[in-house]
Protein backbone atom coordinates (compact mmCIF):
# COMPACT_ATOMS: atom_id res chain seq x y z
CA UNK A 1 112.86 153.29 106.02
CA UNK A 2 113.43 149.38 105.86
CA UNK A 3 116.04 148.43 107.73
CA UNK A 4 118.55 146.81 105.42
CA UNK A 5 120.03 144.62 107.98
CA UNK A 6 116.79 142.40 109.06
CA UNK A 7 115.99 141.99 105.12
CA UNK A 8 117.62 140.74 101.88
CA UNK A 9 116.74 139.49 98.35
CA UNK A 10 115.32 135.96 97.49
CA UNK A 11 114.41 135.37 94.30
CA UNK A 12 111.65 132.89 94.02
CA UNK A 13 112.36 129.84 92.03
CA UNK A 14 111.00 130.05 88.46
CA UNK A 15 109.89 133.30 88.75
CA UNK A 16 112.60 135.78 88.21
CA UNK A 17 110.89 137.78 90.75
CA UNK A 18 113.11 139.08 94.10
CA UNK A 19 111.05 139.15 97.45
CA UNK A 20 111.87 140.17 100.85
CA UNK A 21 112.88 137.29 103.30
CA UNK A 22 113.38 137.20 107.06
CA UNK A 23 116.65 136.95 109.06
CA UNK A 24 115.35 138.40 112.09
CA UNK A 25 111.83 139.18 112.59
CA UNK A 26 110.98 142.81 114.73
CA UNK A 27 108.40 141.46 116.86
CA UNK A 28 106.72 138.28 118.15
CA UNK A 29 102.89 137.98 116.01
CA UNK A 30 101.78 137.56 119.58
CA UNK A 31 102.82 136.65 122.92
CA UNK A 32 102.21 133.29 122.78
CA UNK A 33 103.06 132.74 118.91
CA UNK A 34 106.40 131.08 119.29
CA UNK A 35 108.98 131.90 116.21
CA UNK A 36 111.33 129.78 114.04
CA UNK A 37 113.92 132.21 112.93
CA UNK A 38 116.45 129.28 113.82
CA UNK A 39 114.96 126.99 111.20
CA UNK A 40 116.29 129.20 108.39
CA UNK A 41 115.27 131.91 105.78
CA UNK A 42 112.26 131.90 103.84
CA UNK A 43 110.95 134.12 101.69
CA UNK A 44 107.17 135.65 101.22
CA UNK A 45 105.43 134.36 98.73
CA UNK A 46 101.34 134.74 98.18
CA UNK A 47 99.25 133.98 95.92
CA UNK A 48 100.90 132.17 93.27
CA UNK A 49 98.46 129.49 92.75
CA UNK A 50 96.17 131.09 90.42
CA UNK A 51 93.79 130.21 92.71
CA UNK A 52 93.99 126.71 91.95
CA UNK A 53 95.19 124.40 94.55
CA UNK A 54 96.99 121.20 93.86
CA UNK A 55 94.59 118.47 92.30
CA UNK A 56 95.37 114.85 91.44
CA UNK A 57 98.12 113.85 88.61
CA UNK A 58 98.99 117.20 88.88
CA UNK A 59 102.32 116.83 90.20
CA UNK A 60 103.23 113.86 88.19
CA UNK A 61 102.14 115.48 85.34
CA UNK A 62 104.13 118.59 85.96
CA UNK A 63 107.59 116.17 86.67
CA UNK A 64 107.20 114.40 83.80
CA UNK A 65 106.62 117.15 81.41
CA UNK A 66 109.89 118.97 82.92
CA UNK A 67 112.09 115.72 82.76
CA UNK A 68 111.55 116.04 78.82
CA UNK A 69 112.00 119.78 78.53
CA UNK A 70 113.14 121.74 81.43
CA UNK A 71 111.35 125.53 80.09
CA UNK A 72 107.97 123.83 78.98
CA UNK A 73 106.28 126.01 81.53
CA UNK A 74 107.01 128.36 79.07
CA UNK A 75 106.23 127.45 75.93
CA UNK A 76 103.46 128.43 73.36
CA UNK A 77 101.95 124.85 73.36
CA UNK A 78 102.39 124.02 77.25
CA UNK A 79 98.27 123.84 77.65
CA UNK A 80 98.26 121.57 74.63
CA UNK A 81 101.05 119.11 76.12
CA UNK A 82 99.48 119.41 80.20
CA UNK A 83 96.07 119.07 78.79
CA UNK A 84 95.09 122.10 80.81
CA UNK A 85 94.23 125.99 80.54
CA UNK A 86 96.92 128.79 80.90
CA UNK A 87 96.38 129.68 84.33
CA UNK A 88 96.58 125.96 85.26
CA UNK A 89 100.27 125.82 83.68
CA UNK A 90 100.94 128.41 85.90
CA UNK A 91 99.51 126.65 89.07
CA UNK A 92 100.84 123.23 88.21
CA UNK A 93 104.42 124.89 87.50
CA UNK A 94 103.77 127.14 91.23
CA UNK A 95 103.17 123.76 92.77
CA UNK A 96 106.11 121.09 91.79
CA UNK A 97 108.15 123.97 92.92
CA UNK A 98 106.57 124.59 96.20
CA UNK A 99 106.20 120.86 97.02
CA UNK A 100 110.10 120.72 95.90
CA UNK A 101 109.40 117.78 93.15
CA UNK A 102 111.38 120.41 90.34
CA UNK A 103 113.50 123.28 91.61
CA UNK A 104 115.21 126.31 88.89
CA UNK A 105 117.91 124.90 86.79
CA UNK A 106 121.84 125.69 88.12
CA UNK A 107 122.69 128.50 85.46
CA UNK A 108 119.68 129.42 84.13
CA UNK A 109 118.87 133.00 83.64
CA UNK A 110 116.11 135.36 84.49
CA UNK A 111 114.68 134.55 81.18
CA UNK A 112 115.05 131.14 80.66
CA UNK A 113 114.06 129.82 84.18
CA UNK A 114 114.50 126.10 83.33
CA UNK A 115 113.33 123.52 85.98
CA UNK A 116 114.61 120.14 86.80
CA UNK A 117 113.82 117.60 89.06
CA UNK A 118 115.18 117.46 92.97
CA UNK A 119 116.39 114.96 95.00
CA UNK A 120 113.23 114.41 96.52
CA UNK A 121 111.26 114.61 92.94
CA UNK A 122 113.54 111.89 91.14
CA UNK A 123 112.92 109.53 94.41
CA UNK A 124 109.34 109.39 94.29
CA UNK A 125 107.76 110.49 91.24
CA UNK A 126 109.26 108.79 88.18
CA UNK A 127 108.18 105.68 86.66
CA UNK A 128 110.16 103.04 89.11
CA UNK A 129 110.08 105.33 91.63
CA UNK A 130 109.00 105.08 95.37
CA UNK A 131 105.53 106.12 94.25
CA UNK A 132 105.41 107.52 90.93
CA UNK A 133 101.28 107.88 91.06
CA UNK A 134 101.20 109.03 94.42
CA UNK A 135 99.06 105.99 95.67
CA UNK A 136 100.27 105.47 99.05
CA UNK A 137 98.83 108.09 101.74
CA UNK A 138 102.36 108.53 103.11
CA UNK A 139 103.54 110.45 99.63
CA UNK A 140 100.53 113.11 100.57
CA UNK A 141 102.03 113.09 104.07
CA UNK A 142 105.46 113.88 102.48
CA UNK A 143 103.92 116.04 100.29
CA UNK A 144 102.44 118.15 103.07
CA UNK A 145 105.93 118.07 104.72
CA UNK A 146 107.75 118.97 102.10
CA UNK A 147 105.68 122.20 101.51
CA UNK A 148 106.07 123.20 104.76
CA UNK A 149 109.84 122.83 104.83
CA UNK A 150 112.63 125.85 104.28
CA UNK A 151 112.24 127.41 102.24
CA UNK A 152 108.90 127.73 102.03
CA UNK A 153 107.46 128.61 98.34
CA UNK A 154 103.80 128.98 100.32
CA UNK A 155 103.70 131.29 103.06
CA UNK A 156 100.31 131.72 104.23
CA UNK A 157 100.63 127.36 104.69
CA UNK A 158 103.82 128.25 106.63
CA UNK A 159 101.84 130.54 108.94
CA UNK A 160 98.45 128.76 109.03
CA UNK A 161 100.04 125.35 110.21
CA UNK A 162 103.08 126.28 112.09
CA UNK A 163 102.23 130.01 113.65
CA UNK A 164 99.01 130.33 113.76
CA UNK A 165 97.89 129.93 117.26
CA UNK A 166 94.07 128.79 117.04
CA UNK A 167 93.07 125.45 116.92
CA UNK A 168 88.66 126.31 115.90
CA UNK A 169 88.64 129.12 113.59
CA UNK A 170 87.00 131.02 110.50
CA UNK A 171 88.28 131.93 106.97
CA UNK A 172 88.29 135.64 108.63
CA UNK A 173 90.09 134.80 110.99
CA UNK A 174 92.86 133.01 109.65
CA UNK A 175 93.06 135.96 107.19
CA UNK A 176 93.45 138.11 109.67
CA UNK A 177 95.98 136.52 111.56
CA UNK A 178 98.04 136.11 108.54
CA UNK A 179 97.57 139.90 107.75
CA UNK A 180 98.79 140.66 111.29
CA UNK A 181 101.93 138.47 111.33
CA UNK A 182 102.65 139.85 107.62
CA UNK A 183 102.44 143.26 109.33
CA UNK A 184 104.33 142.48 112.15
CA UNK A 185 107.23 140.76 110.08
CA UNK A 186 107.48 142.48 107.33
CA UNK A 187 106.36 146.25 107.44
CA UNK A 188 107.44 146.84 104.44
CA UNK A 189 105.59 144.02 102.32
CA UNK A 190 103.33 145.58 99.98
CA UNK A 191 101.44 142.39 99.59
CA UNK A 192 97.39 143.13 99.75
CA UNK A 193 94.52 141.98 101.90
CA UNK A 194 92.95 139.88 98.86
CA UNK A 195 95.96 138.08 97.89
CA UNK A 196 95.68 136.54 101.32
CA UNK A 197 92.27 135.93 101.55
CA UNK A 198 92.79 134.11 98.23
CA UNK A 199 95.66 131.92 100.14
CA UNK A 200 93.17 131.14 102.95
CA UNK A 201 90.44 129.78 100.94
CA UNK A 202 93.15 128.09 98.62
CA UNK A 203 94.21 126.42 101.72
CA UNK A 204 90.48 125.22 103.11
CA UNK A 205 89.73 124.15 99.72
CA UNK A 206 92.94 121.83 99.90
CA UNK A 207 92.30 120.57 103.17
CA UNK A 208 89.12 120.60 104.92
CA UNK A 209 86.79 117.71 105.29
CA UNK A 210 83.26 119.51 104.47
CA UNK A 211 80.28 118.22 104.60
CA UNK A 212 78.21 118.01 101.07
CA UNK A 213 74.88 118.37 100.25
CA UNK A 214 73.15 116.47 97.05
CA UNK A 215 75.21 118.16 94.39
CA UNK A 216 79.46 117.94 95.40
CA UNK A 217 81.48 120.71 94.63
CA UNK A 218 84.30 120.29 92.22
CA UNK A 219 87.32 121.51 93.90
CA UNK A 220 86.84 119.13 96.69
CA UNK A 221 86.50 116.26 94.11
CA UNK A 222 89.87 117.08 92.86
CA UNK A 223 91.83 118.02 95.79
CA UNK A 224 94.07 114.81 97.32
CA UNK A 225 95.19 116.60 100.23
CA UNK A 226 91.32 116.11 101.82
CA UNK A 227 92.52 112.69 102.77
CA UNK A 228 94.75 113.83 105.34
CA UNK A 229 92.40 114.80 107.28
CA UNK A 230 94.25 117.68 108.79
CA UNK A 231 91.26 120.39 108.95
CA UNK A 232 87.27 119.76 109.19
CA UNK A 233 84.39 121.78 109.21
CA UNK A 234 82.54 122.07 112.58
CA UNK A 235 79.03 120.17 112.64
CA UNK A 236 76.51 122.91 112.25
CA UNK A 237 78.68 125.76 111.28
CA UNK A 238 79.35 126.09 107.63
CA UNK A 239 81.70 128.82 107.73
CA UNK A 240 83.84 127.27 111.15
CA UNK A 241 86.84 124.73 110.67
CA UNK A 242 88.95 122.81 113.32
CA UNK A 243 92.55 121.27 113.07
CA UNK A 244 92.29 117.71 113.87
CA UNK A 245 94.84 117.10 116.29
CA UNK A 246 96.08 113.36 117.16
CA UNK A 247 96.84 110.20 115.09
CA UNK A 248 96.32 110.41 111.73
CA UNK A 249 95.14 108.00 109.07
CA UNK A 250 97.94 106.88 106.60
CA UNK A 251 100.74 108.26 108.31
CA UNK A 252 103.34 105.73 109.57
CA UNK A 253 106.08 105.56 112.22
CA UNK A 254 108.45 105.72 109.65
CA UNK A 255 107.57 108.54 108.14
CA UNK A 256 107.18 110.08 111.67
CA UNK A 257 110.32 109.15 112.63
CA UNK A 258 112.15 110.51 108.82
CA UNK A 259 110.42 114.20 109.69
CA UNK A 260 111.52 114.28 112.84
CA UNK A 261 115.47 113.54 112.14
CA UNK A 262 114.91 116.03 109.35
CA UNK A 263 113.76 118.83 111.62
CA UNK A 264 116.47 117.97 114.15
CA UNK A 265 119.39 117.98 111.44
CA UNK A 266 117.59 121.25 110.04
CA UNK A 267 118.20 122.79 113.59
CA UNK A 268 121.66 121.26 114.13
CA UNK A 269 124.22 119.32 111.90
CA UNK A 270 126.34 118.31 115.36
CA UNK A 271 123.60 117.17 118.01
CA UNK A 272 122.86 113.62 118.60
CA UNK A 273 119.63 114.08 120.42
CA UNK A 274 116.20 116.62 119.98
CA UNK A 275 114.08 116.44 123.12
CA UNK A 276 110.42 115.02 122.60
CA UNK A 277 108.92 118.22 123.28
CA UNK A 278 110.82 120.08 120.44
CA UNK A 279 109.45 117.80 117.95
CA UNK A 280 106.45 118.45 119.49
CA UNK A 281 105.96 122.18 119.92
CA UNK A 282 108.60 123.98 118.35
CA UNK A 283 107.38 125.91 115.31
CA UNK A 284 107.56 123.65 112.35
CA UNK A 285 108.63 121.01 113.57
CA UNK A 286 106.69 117.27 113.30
CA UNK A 287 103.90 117.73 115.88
CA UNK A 288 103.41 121.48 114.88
CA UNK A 289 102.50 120.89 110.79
CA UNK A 290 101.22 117.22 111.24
CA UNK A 291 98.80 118.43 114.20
CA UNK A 292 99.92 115.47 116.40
CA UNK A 293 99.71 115.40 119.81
CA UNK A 294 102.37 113.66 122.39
CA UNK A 295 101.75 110.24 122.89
CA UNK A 296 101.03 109.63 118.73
CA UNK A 297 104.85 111.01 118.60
CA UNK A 298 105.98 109.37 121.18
CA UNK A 299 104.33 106.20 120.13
CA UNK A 300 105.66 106.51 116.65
CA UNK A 301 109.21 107.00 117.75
CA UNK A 302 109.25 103.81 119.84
CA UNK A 303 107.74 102.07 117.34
CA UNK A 304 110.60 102.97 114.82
CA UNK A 305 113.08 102.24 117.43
CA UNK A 306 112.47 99.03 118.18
CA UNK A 307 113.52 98.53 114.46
CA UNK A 308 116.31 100.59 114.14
CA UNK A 309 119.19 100.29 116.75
CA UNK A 310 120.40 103.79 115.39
CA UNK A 311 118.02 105.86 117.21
CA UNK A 312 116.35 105.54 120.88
CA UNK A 313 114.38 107.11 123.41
CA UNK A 314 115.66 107.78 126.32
CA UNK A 315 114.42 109.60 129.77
CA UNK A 316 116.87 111.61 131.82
CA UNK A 317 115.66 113.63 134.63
CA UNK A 318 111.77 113.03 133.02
CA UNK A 319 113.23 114.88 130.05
CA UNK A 320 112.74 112.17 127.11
CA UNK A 321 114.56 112.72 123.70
CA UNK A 322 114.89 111.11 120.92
CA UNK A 323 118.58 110.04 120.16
CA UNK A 324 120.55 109.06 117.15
CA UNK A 325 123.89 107.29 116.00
CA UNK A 326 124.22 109.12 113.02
CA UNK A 327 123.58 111.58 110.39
CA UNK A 328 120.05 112.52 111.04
CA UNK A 329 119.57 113.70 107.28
CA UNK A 330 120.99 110.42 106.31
CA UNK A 331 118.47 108.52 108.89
CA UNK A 332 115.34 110.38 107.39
CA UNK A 333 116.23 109.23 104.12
CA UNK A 334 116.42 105.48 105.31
CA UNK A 335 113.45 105.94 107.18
CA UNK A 336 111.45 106.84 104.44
CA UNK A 337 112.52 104.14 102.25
CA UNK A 338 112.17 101.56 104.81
CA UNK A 339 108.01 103.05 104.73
CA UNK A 340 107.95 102.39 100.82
CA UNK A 341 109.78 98.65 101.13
CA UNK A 342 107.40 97.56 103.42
CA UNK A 343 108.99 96.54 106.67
CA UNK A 344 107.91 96.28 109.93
CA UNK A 345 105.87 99.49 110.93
CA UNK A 346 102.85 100.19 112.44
CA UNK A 347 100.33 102.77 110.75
CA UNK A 348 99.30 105.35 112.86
CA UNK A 349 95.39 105.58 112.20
CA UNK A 350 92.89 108.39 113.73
């Protein structure tokens, strides 16, 4: 029997569906998988996508059309309006919510499941926003982040970037590390082998760098988050991928700096400092989902410092930690708009 104590209900936003989520997972996925039950409760969610991933003017597409009618994901004439096929409206609605550009309407019921732009959404992606066409690199970055962040709408991203423990790997095996941490955390999930597999090639359609032959294939046409750069295909080995870990191209100090105060104020609202190798290691934080490696965080933080007297590096003991002045939450936010104004920062590039 499930034990009622390590599980309650979390209904998925736009769904009216209830799934399990974790407050205290049994058992470690493996010895040396580290866990981020600190970070906060997320629920399990597969498969959603349609088997689509995220292509460009999606998500601009998808705000705009819910800034002028909240339930249009569910009306008659939705593919008409998006300009796309059914399952599409499905996957376009799946994504704003998982990227957190629209989240479910306060008050709406089971039936109605109105969404409405976030915080986050009505910053960047309306017309006078920080980047309403998604044109600079960093709003991928974001993007990416965002995704990633509790709660997470997208699961088997959650598991593949911050859990899993392999940096060279195969579609099999990422499947069936994912079907082994499912088992492992939630017994009780009746959530089947192909819904996962359909995750994990969702997920190296979105983000590996393959290699083409004469004719290009479609999806990777369409798919923005290729430009990150985060996952390539081995030379040679058609069916083996790699995380690229290190600087990446497009991703500035700022923003750097913006996910790392968020990930320290997600893990404490009262601390004033997060020690380098926290941002570096801990599960989901910064250097974790961004594959970076220490002295591309390190160098990012003191780039962002000498511009900002509100947060600092310091070294105590050889322990170095990145300290703050105030509100970390508050600090990301500034930090992000200072990358969109355009002041002194230095892009990180591989």
């Amino acid at each position: 029997m499930q034990d009622r104590k390590k599980t309650r209900e979390l209904k998925v936003p736009g769904s009216g569906r209830k799934l399990a989520a974790r407050t205290a997972p049994t058992n470690a996925v493996r010895d040396h998988v580290r866990r981020a039950d600190d970070i906060g409760v997320s629920p399990f969610v597969f498969a959603r996508h349609e088997t689509f991933h995220p292509r460009f003017g999606w998500i601009k597409k998808g705000y705009d059309a819910a800034l002028k009618d909240p339930s249009i994901f569910l009306q008659d004439d939705a593919p008409v309006v998006l300009g796309v096929g059914k399952n599409m409206v499905r996957a376009i609605r799946y994504w704003c919510v998982a990227f957190k550009v629209l989240t479910e309407r306060e008050g709406s019921s089971r039936n109605s499941h109105g969404l409405v732009p976030t915080e986050f959404g009505s910053s960047l992606l309306p017309d006078g926003g920080m980047d309403p066409h998604l044109e600079d690199p960093g709003s991928l970055w974001l993007l990416h982040w965002k995704l990633l962040s509790h709660p997470c709408w997208a699961s088997a991203w959650q598991f593949s970037f911050g859990l899993f423990p392999r940096l060279e790997f195969t579609a099999d095996d990422l499947a069936g590390g994912l079907e082994e941490w499912l088992a492992r955390e939630a017994p009780a999930s009746r959530v089947v082998p192909s819904s996962l597999r359909k995750d994990v090639n969702c997920i190296i359609r979105m983000y590996a760098e393959v290699a083409h032959g004469p004719v290009v294939d479609e999806d990777s046409i369409h798919c923005p988050f290729v430009e990150l750069g985060l996952i390539r295909q081995l030379p040679g080995q058609k069916r083996t991928y790699a995380f690229n870990v290190g600087a990446k191209q497009g991703l500035s100090s700022d923003l750097v700096t913006a996910m790392s105060l968020e990930f320290a104020a997600n893990l404490s609202t009262s601390a004033k400092t997060i020690s380098i190798s926290r941002l570096l290691r801990e599960p989901h934080s910064p250097g974790v989902l961004l594959k970076l490696n220490e002295s591309t965080l390190y160098e990012a933080l003191e780039d962002a410092a000498v511009v900002d007297p509100r947060i600092r590096l310091s070294d105590t003991a050889g322990l170095v930690q990145l300290a703050f002045t105030e509100d970390p939450q508050a600090l990301s936010r500034a930090f992000v708009k200072r990358h969109y104004k355009g002041n002194v920062r230095r892009r990180i590039v591989a």
